[in-house]
PDB file of N, CA and C in Angstrom:
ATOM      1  N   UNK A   1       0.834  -1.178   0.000  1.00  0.00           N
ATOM      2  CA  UNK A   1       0.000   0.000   0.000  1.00  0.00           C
ATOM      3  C   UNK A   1       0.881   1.244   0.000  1.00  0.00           C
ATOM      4  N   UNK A   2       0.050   2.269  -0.576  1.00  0.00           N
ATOM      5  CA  UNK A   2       1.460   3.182  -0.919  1.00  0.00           C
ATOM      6  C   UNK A   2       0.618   4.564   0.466  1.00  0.00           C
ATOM      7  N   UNK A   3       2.119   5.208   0.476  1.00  0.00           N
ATOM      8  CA  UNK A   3       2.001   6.399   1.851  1.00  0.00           C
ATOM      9  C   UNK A   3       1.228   7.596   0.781  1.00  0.00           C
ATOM     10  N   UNK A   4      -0.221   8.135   0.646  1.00  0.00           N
ATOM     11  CA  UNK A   4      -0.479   9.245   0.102  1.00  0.00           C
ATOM     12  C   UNK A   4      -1.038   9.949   1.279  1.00  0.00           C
ATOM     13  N   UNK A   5      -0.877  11.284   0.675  1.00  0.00           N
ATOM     14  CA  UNK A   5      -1.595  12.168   1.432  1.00  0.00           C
ATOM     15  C   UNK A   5      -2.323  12.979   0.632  1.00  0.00           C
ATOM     16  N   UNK A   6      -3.366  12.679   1.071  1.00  0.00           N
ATOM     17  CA  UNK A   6      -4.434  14.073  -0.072  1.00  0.00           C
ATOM     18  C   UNK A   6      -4.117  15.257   0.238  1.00  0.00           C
ATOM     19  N   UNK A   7      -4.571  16.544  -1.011  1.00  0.00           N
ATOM     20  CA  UNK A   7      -3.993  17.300  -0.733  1.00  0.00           C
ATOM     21  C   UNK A   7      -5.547  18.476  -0.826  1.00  0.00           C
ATOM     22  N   UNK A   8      -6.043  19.000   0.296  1.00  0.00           N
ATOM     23  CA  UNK A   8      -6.782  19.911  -0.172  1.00  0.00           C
ATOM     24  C   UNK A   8      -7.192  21.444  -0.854  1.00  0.00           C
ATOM     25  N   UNK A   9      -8.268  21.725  -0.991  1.00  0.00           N
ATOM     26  CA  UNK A   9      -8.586  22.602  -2.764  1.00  0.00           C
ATOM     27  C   UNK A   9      -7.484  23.767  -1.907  1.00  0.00           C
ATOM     28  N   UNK A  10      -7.218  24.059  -0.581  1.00  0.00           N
ATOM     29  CA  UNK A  10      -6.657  25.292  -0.140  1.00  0.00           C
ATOM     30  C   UNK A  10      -5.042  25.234  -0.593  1.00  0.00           C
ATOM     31  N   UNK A  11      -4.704  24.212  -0.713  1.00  0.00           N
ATOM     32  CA  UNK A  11      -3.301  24.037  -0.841  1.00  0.00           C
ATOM     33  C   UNK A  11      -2.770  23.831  -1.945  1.00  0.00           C
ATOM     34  N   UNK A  12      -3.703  24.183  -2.581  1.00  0.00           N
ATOM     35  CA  UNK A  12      -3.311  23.827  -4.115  1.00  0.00           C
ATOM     36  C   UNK A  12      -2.425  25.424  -4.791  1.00  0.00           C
ATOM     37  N   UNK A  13      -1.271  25.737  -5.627  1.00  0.00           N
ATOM     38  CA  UNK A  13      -0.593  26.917  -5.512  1.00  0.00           C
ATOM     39  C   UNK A  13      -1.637  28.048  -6.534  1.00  0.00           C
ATOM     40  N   UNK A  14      -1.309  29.160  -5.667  1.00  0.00           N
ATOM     41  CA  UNK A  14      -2.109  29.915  -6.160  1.00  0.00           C
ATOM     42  C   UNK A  14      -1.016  30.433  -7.566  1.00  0.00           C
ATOM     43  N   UNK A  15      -2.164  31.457  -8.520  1.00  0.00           N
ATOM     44  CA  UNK A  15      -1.362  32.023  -9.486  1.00  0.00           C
ATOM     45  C   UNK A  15      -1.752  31.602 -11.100  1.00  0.00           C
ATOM     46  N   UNK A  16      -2.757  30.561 -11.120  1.00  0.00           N
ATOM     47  CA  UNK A  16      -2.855  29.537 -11.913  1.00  0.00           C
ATOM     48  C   UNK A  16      -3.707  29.938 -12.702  1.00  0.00           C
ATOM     49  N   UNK A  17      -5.074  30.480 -12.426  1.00  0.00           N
ATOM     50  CA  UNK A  17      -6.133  31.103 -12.818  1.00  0.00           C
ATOM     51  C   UNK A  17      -5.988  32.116 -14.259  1.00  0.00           C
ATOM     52  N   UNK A  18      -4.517  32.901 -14.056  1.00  0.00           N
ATOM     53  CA  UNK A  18      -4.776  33.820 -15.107  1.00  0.00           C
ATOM     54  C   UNK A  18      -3.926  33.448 -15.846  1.00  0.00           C
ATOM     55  N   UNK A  19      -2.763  31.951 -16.399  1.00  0.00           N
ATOM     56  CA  UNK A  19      -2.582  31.895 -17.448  1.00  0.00           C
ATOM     57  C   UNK A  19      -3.174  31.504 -18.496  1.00  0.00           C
ATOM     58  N   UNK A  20      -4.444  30.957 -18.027  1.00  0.00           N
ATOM     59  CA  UNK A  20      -5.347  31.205 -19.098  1.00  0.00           C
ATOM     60  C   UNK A  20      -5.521  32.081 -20.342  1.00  0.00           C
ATOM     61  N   UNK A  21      -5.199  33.520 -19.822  1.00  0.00           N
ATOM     62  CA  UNK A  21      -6.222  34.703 -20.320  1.00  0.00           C
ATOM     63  C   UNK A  21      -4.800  35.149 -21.396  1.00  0.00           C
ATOM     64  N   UNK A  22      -3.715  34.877 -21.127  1.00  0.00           N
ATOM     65  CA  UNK A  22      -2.823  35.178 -22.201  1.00  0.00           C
ATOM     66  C   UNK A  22      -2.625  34.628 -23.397  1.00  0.00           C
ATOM     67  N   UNK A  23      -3.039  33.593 -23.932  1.00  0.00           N
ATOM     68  CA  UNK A  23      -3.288  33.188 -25.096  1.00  0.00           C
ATOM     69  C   UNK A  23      -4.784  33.648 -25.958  1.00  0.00           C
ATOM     70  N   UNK A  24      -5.458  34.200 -24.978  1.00  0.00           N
ATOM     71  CA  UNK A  24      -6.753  34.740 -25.598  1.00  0.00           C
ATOM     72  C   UNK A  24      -6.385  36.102 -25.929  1.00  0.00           C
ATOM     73  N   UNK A  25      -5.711  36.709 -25.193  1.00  0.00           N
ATOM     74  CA  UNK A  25      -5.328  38.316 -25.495  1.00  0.00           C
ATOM     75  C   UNK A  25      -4.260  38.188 -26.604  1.00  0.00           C
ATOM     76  N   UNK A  26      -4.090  37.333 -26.823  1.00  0.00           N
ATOM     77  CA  UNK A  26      -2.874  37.413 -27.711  1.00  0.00           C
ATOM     78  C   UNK A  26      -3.769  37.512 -29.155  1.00  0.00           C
ATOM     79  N   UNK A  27      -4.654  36.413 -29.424  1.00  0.00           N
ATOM     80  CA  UNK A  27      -5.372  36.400 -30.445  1.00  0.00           C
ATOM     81  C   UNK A  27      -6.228  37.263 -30.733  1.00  0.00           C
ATOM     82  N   UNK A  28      -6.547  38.017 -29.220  1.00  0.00           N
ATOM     83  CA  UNK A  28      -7.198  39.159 -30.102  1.00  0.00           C
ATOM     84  C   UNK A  28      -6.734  40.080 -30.540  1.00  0.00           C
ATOM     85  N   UNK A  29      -5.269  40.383 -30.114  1.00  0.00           N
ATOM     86  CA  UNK A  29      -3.989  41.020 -30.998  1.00  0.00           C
ATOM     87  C   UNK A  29      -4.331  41.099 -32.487  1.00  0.00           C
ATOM     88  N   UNK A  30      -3.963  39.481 -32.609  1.00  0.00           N
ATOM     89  CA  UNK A  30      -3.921  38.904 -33.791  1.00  0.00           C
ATOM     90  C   UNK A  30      -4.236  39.104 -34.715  1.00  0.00           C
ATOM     91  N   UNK A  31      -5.404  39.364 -34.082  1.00  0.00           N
ATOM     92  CA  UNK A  31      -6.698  39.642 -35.256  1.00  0.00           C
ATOM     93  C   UNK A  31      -7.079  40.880 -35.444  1.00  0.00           C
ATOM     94  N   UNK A  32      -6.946  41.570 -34.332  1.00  0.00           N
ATOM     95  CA  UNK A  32      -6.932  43.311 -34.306  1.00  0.00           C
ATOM     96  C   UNK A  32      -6.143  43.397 -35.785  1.00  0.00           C
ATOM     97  N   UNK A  33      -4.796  42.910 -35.449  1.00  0.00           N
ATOM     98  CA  UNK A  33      -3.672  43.973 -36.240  1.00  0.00           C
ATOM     99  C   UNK A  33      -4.061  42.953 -37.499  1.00  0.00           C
ATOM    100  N   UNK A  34      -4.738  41.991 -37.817  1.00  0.00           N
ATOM    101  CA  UNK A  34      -4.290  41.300 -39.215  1.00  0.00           C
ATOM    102  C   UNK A  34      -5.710  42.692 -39.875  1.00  0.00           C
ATOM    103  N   UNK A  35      -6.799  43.157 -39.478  1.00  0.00           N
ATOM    104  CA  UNK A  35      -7.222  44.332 -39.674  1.00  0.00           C
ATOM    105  C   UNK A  35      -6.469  45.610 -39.886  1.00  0.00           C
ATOM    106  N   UNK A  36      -6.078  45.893 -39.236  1.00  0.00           N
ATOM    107  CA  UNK A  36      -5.321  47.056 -39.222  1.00  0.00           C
ATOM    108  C   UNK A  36      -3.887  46.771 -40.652  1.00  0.00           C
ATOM    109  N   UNK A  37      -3.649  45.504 -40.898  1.00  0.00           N
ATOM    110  CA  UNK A  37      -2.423  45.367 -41.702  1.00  0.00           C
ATOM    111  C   UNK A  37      -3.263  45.272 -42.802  1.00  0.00           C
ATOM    112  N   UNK A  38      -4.686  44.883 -42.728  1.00  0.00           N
ATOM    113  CA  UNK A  38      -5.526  45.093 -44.272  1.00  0.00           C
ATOM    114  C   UNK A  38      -5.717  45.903 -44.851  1.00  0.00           C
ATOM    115  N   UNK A  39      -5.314  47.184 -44.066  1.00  0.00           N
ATOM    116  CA  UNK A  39      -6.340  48.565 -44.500  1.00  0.00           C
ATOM    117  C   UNK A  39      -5.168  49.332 -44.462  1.00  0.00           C
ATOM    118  N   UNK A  40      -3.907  48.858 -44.337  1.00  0.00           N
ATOM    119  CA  UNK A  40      -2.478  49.506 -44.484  1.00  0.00           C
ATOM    120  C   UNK A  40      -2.579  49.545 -46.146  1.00  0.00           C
ATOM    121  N   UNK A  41      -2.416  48.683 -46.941  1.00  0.00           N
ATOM    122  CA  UNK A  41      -2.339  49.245 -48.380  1.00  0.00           C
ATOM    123  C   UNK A  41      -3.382  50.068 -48.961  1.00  0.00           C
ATOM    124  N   UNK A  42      -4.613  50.142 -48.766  1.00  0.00           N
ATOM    125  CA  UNK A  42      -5.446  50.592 -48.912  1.00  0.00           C
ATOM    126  C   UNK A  42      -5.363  52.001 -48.524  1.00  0.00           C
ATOM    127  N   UNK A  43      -4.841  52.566 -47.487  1.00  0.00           N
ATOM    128  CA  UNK A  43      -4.291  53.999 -47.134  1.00  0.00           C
ATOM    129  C   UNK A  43      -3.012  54.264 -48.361  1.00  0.00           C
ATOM    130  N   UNK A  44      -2.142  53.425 -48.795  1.00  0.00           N
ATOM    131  CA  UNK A  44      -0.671  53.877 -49.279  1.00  0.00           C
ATOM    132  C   UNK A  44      -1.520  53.838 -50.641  1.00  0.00           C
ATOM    133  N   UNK A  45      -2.275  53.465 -51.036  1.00  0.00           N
ATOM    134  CA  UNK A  45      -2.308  53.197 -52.424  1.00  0.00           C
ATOM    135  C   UNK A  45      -3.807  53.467 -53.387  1.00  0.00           C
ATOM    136  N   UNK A  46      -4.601  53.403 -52.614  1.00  0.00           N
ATOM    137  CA  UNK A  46      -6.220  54.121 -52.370  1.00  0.00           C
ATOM    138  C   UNK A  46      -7.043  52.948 -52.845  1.00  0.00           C
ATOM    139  N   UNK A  47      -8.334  53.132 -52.660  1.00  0.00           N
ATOM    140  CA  UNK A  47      -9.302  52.274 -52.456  1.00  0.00           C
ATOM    141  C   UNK A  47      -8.937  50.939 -53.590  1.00  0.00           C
ATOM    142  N   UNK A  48      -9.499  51.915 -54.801  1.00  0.00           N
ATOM    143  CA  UNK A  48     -10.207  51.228 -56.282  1.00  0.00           C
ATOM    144  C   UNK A  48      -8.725  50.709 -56.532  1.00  0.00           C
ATOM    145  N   UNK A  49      -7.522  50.789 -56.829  1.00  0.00           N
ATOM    146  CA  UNK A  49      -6.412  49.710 -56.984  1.00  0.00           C
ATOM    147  C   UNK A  49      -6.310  48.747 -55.969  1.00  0.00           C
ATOM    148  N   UNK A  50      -5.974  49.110 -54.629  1.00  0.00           N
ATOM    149  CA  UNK A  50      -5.942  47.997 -53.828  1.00  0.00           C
ATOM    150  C   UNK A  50      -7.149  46.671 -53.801  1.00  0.00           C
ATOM    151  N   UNK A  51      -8.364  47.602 -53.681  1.00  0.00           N
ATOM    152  CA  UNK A  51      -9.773  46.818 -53.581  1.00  0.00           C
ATOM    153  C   UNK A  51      -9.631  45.795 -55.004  1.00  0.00           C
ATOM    154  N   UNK A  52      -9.429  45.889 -56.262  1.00  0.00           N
ATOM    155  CA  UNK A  52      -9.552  45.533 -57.449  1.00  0.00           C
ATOM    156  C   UNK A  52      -8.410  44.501 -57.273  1.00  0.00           C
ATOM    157  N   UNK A  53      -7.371  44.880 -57.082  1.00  0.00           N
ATOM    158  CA  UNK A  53      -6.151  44.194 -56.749  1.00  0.00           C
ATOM    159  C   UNK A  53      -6.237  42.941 -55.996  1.00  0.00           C
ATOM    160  N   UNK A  54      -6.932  42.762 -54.399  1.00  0.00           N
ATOM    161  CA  UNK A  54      -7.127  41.655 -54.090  1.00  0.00           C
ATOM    162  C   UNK A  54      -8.526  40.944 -53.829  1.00  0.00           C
ATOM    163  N   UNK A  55      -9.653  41.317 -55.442  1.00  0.00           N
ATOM    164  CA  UNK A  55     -10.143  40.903 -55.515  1.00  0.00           C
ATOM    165  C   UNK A  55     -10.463  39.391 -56.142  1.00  0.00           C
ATOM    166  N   UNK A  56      -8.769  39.540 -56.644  1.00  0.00           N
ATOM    167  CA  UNK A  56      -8.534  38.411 -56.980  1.00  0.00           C
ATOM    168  C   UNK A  56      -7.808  37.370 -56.268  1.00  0.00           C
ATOM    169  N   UNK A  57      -6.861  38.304 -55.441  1.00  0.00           N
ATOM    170  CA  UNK A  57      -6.070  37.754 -54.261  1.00  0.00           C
ATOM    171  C   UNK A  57      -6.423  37.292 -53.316  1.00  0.00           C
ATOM    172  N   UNK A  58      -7.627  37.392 -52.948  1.00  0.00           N
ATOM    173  CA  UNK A  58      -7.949  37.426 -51.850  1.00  0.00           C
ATOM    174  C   UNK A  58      -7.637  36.100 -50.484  1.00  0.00           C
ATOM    175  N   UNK A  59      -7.723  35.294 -51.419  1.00  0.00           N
ATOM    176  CA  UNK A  59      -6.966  33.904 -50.582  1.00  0.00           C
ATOM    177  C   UNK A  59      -5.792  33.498 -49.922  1.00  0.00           C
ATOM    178  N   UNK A  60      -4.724  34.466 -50.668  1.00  0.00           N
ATOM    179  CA  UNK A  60      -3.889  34.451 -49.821  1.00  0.00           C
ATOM    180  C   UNK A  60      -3.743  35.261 -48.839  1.00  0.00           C
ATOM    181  N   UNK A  61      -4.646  36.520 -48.434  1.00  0.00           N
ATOM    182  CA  UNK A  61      -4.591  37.157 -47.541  1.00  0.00           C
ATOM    183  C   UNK A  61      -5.660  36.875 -46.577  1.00  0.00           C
ATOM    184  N   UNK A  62      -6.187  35.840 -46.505  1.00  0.00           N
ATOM    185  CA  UNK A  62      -7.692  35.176 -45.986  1.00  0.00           C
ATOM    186  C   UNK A  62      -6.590  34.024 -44.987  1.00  0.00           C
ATOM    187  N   UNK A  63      -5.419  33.206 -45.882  1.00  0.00           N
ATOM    188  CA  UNK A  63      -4.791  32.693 -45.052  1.00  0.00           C
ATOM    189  C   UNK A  63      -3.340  33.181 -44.106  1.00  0.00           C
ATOM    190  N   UNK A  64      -3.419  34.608 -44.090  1.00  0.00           N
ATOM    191  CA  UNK A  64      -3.068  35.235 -42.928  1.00  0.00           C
ATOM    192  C   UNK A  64      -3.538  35.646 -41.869  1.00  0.00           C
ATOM    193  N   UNK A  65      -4.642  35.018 -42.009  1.00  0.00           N
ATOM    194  CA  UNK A  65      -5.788  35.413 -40.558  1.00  0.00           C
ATOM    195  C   UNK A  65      -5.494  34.200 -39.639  1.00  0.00           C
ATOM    196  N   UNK A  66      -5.206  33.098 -39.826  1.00  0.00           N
ATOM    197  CA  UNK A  66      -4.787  32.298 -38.694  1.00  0.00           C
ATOM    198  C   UNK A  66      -3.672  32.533 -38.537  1.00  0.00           C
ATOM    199  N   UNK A  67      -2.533  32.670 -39.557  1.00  0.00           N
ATOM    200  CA  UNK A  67      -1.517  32.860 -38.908  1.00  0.00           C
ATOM    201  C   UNK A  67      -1.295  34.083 -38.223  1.00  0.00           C
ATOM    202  N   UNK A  68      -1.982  35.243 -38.611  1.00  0.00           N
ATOM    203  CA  UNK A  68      -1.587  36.182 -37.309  1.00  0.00           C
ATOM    204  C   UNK A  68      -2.322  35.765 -36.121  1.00  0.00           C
ATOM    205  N   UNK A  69      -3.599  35.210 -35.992  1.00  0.00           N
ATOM    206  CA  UNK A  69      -4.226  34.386 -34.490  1.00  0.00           C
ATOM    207  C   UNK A  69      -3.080  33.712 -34.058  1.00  0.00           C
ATOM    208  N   UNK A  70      -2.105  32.872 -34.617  1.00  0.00           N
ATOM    209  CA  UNK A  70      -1.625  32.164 -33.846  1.00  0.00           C
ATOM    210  C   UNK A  70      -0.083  33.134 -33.611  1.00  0.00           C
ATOM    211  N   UNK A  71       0.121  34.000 -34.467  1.00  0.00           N
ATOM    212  CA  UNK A  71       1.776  34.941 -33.966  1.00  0.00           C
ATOM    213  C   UNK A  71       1.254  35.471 -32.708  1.00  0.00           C
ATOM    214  N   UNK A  72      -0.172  36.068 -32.743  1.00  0.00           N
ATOM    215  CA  UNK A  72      -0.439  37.386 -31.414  1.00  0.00           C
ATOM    216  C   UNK A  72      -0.733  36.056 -30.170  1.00  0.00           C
ATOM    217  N   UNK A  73      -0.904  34.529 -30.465  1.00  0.00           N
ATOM    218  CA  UNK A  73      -1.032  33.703 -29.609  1.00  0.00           C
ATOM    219  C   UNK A  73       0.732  33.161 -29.068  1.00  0.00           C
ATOM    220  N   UNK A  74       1.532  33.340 -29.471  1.00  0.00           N
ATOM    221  CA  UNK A  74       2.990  32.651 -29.517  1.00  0.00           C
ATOM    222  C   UNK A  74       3.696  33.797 -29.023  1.00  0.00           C
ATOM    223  N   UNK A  75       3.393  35.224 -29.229  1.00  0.00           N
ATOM    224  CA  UNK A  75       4.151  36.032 -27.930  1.00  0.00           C
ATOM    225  C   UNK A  75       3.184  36.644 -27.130  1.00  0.00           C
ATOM    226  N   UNK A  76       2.106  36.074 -27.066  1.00  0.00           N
ATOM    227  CA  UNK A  76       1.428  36.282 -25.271  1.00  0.00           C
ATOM    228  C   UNK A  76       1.960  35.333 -24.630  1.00  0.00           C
ATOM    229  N   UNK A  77       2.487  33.902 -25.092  1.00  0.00           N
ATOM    230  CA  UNK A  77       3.278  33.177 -24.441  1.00  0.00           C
ATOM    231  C   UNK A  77       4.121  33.248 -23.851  1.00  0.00           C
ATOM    232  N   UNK A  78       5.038  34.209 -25.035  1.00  0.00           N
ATOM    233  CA  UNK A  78       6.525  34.153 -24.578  1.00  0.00           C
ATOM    234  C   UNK A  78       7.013  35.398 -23.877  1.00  0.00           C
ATOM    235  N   UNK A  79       5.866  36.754 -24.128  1.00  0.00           N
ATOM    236  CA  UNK A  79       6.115  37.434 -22.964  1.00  0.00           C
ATOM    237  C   UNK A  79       4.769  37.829 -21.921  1.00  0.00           C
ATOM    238  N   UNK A  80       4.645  36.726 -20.928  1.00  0.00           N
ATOM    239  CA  UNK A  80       3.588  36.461 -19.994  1.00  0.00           C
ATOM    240  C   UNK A  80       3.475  37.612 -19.199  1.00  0.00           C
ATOM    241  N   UNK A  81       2.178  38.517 -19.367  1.00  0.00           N
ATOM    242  CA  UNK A  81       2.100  39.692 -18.311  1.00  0.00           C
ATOM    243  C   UNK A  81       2.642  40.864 -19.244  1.00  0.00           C
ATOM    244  N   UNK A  82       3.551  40.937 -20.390  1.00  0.00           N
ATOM    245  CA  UNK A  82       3.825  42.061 -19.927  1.00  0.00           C
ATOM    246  C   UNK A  82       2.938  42.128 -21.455  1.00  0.00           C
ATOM    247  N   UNK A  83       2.057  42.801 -21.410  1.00  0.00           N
ATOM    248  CA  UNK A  83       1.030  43.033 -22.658  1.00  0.00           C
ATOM    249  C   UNK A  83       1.577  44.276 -23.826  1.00  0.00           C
ATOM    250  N   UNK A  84       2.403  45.104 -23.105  1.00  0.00           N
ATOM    251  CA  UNK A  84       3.053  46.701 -24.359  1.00  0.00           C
ATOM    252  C   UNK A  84       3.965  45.258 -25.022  1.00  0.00           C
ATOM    253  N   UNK A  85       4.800  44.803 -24.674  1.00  0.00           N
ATOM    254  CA  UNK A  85       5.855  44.255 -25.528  1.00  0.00           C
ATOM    255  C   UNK A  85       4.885  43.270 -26.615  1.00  0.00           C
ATOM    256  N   UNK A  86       4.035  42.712 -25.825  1.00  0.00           N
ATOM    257  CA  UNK A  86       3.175  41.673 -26.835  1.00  0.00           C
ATOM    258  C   UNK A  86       2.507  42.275 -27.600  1.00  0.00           C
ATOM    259  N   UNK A  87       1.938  43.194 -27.469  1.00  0.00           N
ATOM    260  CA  UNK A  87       1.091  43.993 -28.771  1.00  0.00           C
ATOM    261  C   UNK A  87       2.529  44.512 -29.520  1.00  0.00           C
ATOM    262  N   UNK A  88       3.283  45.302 -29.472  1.00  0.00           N
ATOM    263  CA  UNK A  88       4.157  45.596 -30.167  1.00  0.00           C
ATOM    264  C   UNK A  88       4.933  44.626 -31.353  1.00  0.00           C
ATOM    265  N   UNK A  89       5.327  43.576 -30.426  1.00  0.00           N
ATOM    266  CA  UNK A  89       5.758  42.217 -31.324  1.00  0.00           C
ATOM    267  C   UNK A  89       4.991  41.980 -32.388  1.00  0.00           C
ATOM    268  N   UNK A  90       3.712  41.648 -31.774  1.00  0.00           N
ATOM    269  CA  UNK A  90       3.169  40.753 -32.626  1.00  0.00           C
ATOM    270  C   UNK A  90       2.620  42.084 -33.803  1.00  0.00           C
ATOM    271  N   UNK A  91       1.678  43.165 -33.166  1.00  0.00           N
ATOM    272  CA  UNK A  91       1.570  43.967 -34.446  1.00  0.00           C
ATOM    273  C   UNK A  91       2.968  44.077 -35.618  1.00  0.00           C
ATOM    274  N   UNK A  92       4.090  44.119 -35.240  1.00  0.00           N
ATOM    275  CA  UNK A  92       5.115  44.442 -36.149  1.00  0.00           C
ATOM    276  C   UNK A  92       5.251  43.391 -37.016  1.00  0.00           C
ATOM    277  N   UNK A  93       5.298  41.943 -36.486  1.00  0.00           N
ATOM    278  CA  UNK A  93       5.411  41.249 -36.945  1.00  0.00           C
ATOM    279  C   UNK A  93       3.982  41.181 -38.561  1.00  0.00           C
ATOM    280  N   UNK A  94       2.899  41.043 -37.877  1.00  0.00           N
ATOM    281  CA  UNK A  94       1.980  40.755 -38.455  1.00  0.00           C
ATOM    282  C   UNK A  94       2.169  42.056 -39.728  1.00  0.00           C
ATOM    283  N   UNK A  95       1.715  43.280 -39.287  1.00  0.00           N
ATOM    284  CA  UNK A  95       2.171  44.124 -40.323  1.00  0.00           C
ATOM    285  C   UNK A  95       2.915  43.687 -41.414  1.00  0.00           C
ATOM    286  N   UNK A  96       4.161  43.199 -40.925  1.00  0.00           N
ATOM    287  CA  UNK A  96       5.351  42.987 -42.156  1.00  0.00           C
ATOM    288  C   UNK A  96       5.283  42.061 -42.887  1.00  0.00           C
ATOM    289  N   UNK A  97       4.528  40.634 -42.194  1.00  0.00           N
ATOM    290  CA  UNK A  97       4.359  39.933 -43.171  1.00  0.00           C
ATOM    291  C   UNK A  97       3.002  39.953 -43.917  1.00  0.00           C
ATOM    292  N   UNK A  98       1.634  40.702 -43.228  1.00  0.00           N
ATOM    293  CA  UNK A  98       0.809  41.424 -44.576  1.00  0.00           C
ATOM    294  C   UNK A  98       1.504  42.226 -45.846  1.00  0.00           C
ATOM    295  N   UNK A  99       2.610  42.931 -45.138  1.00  0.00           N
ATOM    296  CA  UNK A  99       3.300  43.497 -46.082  1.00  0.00           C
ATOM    297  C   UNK A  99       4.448  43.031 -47.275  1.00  0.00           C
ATOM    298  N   UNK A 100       4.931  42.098 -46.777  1.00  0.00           N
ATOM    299  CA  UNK A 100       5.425  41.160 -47.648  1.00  0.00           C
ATOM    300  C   UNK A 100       4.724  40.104 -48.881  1.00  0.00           C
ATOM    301  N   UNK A 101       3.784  39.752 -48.008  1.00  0.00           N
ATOM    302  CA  UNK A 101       2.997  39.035 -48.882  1.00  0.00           C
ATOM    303  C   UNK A 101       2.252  39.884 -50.162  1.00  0.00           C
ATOM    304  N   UNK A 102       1.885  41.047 -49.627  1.00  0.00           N
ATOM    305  CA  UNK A 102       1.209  42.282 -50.608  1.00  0.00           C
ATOM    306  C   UNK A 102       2.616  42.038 -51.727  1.00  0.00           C
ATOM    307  N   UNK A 103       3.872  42.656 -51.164  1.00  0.00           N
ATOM    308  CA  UNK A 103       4.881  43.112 -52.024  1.00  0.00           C
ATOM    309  C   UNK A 103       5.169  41.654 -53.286  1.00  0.00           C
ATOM    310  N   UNK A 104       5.168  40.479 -52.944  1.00  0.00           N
ATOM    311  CA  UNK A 104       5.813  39.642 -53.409  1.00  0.00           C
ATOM    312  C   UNK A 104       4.280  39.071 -54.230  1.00  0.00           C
ATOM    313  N   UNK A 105       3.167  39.385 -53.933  1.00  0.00           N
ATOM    314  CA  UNK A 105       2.040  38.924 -55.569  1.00  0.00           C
ATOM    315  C   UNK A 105       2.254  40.145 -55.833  1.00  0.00           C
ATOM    316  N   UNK A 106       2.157  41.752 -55.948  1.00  0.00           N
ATOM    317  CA  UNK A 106       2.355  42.513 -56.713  1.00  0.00           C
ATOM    318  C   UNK A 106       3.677  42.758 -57.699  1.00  0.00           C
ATOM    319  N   UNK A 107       4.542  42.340 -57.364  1.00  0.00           N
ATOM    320  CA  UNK A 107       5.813  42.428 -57.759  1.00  0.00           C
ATOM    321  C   UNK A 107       6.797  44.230 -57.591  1.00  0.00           C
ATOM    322  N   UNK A 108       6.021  44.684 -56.560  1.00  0.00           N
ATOM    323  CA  UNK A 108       6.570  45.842 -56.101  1.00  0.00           C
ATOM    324  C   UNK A 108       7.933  46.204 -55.535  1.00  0.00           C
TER     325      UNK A 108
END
């Protein structure tokens, strides 16, 4: 028979509760800025070209919407709590590669 000791709900370590909430804030980063990185060419370049432009495109910029959910999810991870550095990251990030992807089907 083995020596256990139960352990009750009081002793259990506190602290636990809110890593939850950082992978959710992250994605809504995510998704904030994959908005905000949509409507970036659309300011540099104006409506009726951009709009016309990825009306054909549109798929590949449809599959940057998970991947920025999961960038604004991968540094709420990696910087836990501190939320300025995580929005910063991940918007920059996300930005650049909306922006890359724009640059490389246009051939700009």
């Amino acid at each position: 028979m083995q020596n256990v000791t139960q352990l009750s709900v009081s002793k259990r370590p506190r602290g636990r509760e809110d890593d939850r909430t950082y992978p959710f804030m992250g994605a809504i980063a995510g998704f904030s800025f994959y908005w905000l990185a949509f409507v970036v060419p659309i300011w540099v370049y104006g409506s009726n070209t951009t709009l016309f432009f990825m009306l054909y495109t549109w798929p590949f910029f449809l599959a940057l919407m998970p991947a920025s959910v999961l960038i604004g999810v991968f540094f709420s991870v990696i910087f836990k709590g501190n939320m300025t550095l995580m929005v910063l990251c991940s918007g920059a990030v996300i930005v650049c590669l909306f922006w890359l992807v724009f640059s490389l089907i246009t051939g700009w």
